[in-house]
N, C-alpha and C. Protein backbone atom coordinates (compact mmCIF):
# COMPACT_ATOMS: atom_id res chain seq x y z
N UNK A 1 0.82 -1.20 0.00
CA UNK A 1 0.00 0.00 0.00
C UNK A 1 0.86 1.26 0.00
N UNK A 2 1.80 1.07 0.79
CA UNK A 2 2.70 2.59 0.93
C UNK A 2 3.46 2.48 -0.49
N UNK A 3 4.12 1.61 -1.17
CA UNK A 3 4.34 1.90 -2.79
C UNK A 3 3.25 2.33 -3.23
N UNK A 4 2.25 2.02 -3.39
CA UNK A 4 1.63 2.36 -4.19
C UNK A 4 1.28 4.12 -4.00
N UNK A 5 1.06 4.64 -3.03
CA UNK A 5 0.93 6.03 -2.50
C UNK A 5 2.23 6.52 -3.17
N UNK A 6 3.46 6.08 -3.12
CA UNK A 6 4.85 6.17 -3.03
C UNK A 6 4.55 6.75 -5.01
N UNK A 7 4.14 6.39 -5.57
CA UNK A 7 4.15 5.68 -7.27
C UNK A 7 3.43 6.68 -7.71
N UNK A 8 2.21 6.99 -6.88
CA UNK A 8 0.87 7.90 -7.08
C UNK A 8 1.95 9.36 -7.13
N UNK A 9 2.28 9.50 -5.82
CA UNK A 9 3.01 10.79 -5.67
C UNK A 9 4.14 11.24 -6.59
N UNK A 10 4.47 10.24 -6.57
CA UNK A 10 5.73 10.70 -7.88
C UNK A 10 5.12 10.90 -9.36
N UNK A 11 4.86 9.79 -9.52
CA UNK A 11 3.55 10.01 -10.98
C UNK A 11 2.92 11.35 -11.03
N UNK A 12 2.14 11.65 -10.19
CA UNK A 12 1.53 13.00 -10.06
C UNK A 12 3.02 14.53 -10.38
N UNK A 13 4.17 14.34 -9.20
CA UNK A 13 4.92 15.33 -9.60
C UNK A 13 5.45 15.36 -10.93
N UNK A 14 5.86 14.01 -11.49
CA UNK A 14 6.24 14.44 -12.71
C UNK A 14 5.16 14.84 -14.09
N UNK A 15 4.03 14.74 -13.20
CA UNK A 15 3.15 15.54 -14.65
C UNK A 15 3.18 16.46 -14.15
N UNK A 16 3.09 17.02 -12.91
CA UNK A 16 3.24 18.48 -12.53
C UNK A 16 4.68 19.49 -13.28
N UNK A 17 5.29 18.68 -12.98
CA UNK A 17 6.77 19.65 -13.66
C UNK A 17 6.25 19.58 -15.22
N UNK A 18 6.50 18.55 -15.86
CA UNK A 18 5.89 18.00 -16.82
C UNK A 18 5.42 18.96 -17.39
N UNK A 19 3.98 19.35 -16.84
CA UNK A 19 2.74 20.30 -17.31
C UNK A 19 3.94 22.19 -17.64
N UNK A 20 4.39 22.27 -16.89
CA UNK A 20 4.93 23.42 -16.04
C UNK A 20 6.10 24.03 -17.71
N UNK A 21 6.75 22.95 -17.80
CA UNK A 21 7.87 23.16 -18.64
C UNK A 21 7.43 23.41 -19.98
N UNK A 22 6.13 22.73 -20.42
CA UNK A 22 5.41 22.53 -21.77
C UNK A 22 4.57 24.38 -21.90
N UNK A 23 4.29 24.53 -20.90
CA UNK A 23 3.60 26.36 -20.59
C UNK A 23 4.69 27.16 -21.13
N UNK A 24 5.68 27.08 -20.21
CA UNK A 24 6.81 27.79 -20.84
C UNK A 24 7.56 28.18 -21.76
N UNK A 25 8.17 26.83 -22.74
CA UNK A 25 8.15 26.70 -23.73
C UNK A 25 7.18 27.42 -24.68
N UNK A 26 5.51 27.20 -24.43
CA UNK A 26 4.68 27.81 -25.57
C UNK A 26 4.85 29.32 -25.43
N UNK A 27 4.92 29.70 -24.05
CA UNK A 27 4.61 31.23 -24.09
C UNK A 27 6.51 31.82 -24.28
N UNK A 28 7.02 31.07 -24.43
CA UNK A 28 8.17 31.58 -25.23
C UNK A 28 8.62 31.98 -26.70
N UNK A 29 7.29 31.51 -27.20
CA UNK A 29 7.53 31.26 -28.84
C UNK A 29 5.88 31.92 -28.92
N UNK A 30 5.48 32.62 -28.25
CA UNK A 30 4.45 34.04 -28.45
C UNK A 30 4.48 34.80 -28.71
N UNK A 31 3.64 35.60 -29.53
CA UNK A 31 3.82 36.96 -30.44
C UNK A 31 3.41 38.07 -29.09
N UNK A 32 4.47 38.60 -28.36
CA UNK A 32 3.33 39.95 -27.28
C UNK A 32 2.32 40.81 -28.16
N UNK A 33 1.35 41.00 -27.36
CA UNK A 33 0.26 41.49 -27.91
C UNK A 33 0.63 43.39 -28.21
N UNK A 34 2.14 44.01 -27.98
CA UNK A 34 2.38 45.14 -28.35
C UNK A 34 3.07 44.97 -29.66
N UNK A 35 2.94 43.22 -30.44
CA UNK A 35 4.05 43.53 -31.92
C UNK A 35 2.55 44.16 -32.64
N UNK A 36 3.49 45.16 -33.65
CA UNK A 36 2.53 45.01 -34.27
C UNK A 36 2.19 43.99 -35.59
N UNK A 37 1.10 44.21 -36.14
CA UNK A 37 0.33 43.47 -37.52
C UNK A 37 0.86 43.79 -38.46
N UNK A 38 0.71 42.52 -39.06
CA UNK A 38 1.70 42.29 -40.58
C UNK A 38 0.30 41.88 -41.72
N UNK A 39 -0.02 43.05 -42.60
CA UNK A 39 -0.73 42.67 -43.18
C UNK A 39 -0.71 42.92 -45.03
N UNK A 40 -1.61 42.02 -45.59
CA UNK A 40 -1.20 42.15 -46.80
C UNK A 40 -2.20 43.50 -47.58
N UNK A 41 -1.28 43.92 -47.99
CA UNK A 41 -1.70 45.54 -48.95
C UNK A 41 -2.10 45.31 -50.11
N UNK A 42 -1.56 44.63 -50.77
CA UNK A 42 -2.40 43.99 -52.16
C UNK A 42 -1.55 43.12 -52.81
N UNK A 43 -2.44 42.69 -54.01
CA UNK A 43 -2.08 41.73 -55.16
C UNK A 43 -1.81 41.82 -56.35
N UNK A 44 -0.73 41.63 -56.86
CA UNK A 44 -0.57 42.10 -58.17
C UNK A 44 -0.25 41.15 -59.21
N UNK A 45 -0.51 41.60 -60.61
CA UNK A 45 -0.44 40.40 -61.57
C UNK A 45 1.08 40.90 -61.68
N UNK A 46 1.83 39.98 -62.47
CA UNK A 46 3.25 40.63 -62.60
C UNK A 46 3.61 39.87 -64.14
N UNK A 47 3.22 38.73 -64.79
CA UNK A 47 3.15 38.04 -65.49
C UNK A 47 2.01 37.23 -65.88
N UNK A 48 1.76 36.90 -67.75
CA UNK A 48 0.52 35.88 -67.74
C UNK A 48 1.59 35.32 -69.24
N UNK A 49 1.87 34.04 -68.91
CA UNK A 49 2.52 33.43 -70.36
C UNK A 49 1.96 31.85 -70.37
N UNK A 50 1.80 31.31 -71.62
CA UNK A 50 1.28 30.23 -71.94
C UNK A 50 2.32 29.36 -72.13
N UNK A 51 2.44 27.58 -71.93
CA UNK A 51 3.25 27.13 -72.48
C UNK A 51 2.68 25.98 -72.54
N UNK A 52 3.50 24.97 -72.91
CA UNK A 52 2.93 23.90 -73.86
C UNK A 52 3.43 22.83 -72.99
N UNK A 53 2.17 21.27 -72.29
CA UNK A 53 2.72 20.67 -71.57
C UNK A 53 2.60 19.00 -72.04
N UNK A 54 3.95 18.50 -71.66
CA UNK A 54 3.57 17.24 -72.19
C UNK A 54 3.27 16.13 -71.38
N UNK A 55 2.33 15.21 -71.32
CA UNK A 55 2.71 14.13 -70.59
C UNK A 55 2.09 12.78 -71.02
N UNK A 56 2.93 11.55 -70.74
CA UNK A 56 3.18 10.37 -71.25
C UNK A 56 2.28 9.94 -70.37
N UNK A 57 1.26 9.03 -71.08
CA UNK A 57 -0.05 7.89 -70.45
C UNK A 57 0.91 6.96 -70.50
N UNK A 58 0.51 5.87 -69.16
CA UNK A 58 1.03 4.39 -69.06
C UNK A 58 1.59 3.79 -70.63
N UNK A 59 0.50 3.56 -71.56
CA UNK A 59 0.94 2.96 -73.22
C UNK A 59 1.98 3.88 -73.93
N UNK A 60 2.57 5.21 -73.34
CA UNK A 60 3.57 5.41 -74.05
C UNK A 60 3.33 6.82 -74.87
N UNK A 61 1.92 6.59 -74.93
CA UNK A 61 1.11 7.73 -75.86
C UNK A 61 1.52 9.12 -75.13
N UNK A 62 2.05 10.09 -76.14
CA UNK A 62 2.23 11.70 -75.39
C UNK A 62 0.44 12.27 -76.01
N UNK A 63 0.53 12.89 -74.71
CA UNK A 63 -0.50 13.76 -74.52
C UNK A 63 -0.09 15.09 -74.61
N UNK A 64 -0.40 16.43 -75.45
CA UNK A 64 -0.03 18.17 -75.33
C UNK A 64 -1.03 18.56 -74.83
N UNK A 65 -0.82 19.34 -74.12
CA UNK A 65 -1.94 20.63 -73.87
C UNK A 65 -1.16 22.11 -73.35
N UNK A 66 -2.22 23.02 -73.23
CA UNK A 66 -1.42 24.04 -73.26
C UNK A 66 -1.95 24.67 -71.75
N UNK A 67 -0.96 25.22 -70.73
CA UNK A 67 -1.60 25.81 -69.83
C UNK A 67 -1.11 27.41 -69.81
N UNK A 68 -1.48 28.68 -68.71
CA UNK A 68 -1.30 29.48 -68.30
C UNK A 68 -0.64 29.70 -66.82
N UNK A 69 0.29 30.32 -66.80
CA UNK A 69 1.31 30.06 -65.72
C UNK A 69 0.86 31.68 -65.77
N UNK A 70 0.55 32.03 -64.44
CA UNK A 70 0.44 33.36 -63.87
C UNK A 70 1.11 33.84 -63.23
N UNK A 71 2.03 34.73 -62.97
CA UNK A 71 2.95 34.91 -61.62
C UNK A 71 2.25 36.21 -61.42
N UNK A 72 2.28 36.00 -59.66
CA UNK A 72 1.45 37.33 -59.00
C UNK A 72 2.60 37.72 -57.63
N UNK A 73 2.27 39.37 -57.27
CA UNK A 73 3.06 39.62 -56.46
C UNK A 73 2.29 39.82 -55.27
N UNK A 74 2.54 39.55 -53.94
CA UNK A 74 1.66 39.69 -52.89
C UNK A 74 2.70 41.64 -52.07
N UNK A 75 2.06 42.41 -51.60
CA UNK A 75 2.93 43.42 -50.90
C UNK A 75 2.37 43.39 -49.24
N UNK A 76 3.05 43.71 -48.24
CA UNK A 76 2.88 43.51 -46.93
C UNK A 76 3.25 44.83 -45.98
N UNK A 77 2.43 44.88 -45.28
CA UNK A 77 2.39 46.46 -44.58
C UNK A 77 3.60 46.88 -44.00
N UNK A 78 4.84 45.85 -43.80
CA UNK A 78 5.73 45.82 -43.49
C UNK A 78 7.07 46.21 -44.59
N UNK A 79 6.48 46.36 -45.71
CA UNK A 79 7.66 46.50 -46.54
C UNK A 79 7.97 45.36 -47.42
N UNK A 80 7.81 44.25 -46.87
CA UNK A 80 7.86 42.53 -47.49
C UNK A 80 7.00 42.33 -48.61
N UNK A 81 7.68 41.36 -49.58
CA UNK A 81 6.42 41.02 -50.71
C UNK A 81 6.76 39.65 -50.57
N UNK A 82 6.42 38.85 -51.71
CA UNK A 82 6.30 37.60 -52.26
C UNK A 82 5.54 37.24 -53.05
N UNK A 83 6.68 36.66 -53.86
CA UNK A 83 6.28 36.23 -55.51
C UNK A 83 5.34 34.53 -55.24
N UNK A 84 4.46 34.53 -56.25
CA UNK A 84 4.02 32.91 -56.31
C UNK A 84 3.05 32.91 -57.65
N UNK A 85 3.46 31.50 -58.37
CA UNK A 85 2.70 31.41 -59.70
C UNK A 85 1.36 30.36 -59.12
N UNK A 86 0.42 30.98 -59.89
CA UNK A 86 -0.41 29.88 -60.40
C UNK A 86 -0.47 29.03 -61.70
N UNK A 87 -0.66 27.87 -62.09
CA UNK A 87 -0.81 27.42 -63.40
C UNK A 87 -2.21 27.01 -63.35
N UNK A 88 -2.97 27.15 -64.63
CA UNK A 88 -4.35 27.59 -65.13
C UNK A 88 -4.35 26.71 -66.67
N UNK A 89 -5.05 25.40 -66.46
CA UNK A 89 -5.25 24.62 -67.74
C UNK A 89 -5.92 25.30 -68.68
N UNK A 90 -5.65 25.78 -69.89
CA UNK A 90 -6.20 26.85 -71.15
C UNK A 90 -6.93 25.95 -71.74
């Protein structure tokens, strides 16, 4: 009986620390609520070009088609942008 109390108590502290260290950790890797907001200002087209795509079915057979590759620019209240294409089956 006294192991078992013995087992309980320890069991219990180490989820206690346990619990304790995992808090910490998260609120270490928290944004404070004085950063400020990073937000996006707009979208821009920057490119629209077509090109020609091929691809091989199991029997060997090529397949063409043609798609649209878009590249757009994103801008951010911060000064930051970023580029990213879409492709668009024509």
């Amino acid at each position: 009986m006294k192991s078992l109390i013995l087992i309980t108590l320890i069991a219990t502290a180490l989820l206690t620390l346990g619990s304790s260290n995992v808090a910490a950790a998260s609120s270490d890797t928290e944004v404070p609520y004085f950063a400020p907001k990073v937000f996006k200002v707009k979208t821009a087209e920057i490119e629209r070009c077509q090109m020609q795509k091929l691809v091989m079915k199991s029997n060997g057979e090529a397949i063409r088609f043609w798609v649209t590759v878009v590249t757009f620019k994103d801008v951010f209240s911060d000064g930051s942008n970023r580029i990213w294409k879409r492709t668009i089956r024509a």
